[in-house]
Protein backbone atom coordinates (compact mmCIF):
# COMPACT_ATOMS: atom_id res chain seq x y z
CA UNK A 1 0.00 0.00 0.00
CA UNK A 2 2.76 2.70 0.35
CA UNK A 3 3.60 2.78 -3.31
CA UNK A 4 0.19 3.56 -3.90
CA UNK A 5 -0.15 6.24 -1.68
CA UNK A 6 3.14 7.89 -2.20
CA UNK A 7 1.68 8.09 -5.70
CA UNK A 8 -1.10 9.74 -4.91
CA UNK A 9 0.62 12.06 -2.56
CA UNK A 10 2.54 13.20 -6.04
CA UNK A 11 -1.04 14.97 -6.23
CA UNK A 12 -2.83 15.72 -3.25
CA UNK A 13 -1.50 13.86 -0.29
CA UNK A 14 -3.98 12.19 1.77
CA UNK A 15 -4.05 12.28 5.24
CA UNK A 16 -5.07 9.28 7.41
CA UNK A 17 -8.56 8.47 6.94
CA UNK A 18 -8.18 8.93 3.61
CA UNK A 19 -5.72 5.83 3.74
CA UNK A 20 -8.06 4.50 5.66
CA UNK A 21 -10.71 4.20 3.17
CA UNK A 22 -8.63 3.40 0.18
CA UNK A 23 -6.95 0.18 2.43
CA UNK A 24 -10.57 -0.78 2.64
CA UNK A 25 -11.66 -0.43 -0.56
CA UNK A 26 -8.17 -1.80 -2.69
CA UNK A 27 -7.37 -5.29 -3.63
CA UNK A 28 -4.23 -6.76 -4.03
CA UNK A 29 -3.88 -9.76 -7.16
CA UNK A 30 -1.16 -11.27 -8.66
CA UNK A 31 -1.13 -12.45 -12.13
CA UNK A 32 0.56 -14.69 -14.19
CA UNK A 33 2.40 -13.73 -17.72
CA UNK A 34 -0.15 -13.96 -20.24
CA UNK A 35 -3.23 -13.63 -17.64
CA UNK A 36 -5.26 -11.50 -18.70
CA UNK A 37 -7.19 -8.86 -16.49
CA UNK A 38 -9.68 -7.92 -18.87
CA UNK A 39 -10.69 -9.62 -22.29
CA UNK A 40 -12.99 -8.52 -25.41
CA UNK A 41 -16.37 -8.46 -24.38
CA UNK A 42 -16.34 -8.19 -20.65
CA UNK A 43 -16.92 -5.01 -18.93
CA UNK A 44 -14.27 -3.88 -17.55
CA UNK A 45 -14.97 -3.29 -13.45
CA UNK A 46 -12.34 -2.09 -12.29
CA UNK A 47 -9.42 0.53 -12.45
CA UNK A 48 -6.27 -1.19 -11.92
CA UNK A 49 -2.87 -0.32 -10.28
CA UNK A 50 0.38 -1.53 -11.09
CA UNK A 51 2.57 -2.36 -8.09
CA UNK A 52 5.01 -4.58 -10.00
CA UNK A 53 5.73 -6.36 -13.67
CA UNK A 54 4.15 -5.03 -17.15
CA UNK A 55 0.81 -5.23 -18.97
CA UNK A 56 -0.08 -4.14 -22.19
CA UNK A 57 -4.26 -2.68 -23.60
CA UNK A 58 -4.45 -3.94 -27.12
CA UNK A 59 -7.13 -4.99 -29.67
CA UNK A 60 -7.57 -7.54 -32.73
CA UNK A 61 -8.31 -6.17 -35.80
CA UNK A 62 -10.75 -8.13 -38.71
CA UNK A 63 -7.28 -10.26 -39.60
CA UNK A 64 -6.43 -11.43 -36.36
CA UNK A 65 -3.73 -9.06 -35.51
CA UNK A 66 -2.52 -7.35 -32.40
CA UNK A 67 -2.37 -3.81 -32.29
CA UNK A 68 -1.12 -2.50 -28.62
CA UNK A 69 -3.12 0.77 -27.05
CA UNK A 70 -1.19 1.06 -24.08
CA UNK A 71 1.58 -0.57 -21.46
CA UNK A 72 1.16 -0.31 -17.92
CA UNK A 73 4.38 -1.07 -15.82
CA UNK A 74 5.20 0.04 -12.04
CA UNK A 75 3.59 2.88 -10.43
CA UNK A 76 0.82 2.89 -13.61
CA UNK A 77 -2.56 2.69 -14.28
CA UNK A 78 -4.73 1.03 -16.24
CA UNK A 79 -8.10 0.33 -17.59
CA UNK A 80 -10.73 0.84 -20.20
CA UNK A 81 -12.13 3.33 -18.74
CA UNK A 82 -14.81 3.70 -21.84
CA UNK A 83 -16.06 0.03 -20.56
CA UNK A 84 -15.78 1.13 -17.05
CA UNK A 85 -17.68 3.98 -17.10
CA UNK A 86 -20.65 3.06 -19.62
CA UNK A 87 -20.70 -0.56 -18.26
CA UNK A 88 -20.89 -2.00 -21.67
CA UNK A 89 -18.45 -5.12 -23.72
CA UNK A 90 -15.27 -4.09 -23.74
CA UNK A 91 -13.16 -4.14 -27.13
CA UNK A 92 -10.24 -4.44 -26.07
CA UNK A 93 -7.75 -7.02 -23.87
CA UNK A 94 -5.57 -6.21 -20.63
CA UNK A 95 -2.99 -9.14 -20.37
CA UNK A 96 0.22 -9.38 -18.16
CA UNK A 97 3.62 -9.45 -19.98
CA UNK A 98 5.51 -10.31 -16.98
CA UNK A 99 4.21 -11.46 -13.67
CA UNK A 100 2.98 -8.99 -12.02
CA UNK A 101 0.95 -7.55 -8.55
CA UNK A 102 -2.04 -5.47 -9.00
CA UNK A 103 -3.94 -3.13 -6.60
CA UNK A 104 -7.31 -2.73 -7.76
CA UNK A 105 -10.19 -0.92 -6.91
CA UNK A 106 -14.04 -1.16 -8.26
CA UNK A 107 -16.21 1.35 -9.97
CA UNK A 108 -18.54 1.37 -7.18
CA UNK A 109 -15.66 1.49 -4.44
CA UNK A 110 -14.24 4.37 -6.63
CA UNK A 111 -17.48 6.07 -7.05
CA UNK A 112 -17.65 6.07 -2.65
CA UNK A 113 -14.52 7.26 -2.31
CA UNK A 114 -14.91 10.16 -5.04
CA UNK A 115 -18.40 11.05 -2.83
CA UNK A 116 -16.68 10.92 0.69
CA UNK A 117 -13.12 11.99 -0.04
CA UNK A 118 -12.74 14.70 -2.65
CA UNK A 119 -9.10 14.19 -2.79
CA UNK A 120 -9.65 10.68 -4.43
CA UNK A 121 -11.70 12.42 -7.15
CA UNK A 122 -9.07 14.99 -7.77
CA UNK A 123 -6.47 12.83 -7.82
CA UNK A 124 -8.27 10.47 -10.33
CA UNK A 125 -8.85 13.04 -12.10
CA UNK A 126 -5.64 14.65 -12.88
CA UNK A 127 -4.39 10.12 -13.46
CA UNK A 128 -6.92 10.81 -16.11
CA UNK A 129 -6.38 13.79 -17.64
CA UNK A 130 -2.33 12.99 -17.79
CA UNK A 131 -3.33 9.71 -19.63
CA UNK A 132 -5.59 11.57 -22.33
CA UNK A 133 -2.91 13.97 -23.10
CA UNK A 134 -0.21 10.57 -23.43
CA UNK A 135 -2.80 9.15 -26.05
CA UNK A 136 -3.56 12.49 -27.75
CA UNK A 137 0.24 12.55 -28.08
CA UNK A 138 0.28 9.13 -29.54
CA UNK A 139 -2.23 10.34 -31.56
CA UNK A 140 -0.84 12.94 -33.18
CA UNK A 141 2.49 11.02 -33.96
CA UNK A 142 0.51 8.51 -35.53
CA UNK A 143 -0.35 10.72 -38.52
CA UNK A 144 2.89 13.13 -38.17
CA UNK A 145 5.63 11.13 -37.22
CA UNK A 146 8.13 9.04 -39.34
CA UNK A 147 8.66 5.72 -37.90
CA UNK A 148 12.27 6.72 -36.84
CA UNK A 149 10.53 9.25 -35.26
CA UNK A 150 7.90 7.22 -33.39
CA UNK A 151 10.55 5.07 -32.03
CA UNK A 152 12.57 7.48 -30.91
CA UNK A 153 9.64 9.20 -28.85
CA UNK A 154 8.67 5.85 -27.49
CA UNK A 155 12.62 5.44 -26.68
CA UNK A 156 12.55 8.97 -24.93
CA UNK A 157 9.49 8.80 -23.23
CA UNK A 158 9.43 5.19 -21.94
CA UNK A 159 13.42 3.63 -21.37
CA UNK A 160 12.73 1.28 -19.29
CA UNK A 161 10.30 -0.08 -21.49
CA UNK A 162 11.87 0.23 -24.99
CA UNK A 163 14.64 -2.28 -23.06
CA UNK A 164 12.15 -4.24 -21.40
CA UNK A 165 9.89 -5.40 -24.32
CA UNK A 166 10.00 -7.34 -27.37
CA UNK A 167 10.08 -6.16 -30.45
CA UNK A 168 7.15 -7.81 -31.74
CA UNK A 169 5.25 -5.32 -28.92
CA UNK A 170 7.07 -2.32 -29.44
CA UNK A 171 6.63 -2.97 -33.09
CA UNK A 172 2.53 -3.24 -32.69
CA UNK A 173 2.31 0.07 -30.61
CA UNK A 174 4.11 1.70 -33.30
CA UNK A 175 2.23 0.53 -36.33
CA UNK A 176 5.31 -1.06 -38.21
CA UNK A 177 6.52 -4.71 -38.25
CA UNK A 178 9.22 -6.37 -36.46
CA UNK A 179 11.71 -6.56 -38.84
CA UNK A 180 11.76 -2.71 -39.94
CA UNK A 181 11.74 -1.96 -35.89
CA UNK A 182 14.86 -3.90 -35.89
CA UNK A 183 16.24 -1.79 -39.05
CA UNK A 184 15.40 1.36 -37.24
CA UNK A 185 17.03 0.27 -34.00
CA UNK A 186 20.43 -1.01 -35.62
CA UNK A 187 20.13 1.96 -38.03
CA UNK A 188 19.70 4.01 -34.97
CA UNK A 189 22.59 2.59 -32.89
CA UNK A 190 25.02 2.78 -35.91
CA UNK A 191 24.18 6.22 -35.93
């Protein structure tokens, strides 16, 4: 639990019965590589925590290929929140890369501490807002970015990750195969 709360005392720090609540209200899981916490067509009930290991939000397209949304690895969040919050099939898959140890917390849990502990709503809030300005990001290098580019923003942005994955993931975030991720990369380190 002190992980979590130091990282929400990077927003608003919460004082004791605040902690109090949240111990009451959090879950602790671990997973297994290649668990998966949420998969296409369940709702998705929860926002989950990463204490420790690396997940990735992807979806399958009409061919059967992977194309990865997000990764989630220590002291991250993650969750489709669009399931979450309309309650309806989600479209998308949560699985665990490495093993890994979850806090999570429900909607409804979530929804009672946002009522009784405005902190908790802030705080959510701003988790939120940082993550829609990440994807607008992504966005935008989608359609303005080279590859090279791409890469090299992933690189910058998430190092322990770009040395923690394999290419075939990196390679489906970015929207380019394995094999011309690994001619960017040695192109890159020649350079």
């Amino acid at each position: 639990m002190e992980q979590l709360i130091s990282h929400f005392n990077k927003y608003l720090p919460l004082d004791q019965d605040e902690i109090d609540a949240l111990k009451d209200r959090i879950s602790e899981r671990k997973i297994k590589r290649r668990q998966f916490i949420l998969q296409e067509g369940d709702i998705c009930k929860s926002f989950t925590y990463v204490k420790s290991g690396c997940f990735k939000m992807y979806g399958i397209d009409e061919k059967g290929i992977e194309h990865n949304l997000v990764f989630a690895t220590e002291d991250d969040w993650i969750s489709d929140i669009g399931s979450l919050h309309k309650e309806i099939p989600s479209k998308l898959y949560i699985e665990a890369i490495e093993p890994s140890t979850v806090l999570q917390i429900s909607k409804g849990d979530l929804w009672y501490l946002y009522t009784n502990y405005p902190k908790f709503d802030r705080n959510f809030r701003v988790i939120i807002e940082d993550k829609y300005i990440e994807l607008q990001d992504r966005l935008l290098q989608t359609f303005s970015a080279t590859a090279l580019e791409r890469y090299e923003n992933f690189a910058d942005q998430y190092p322990r990750l770009a040395s923690r994955l394999p290419n075939t993931q990196i390679a489906s975030y970015l929207g380019v195969t394995p094999e011309f991720l690994s001619r960017i990369k040695n192109d890159r380190f020649k350079k």
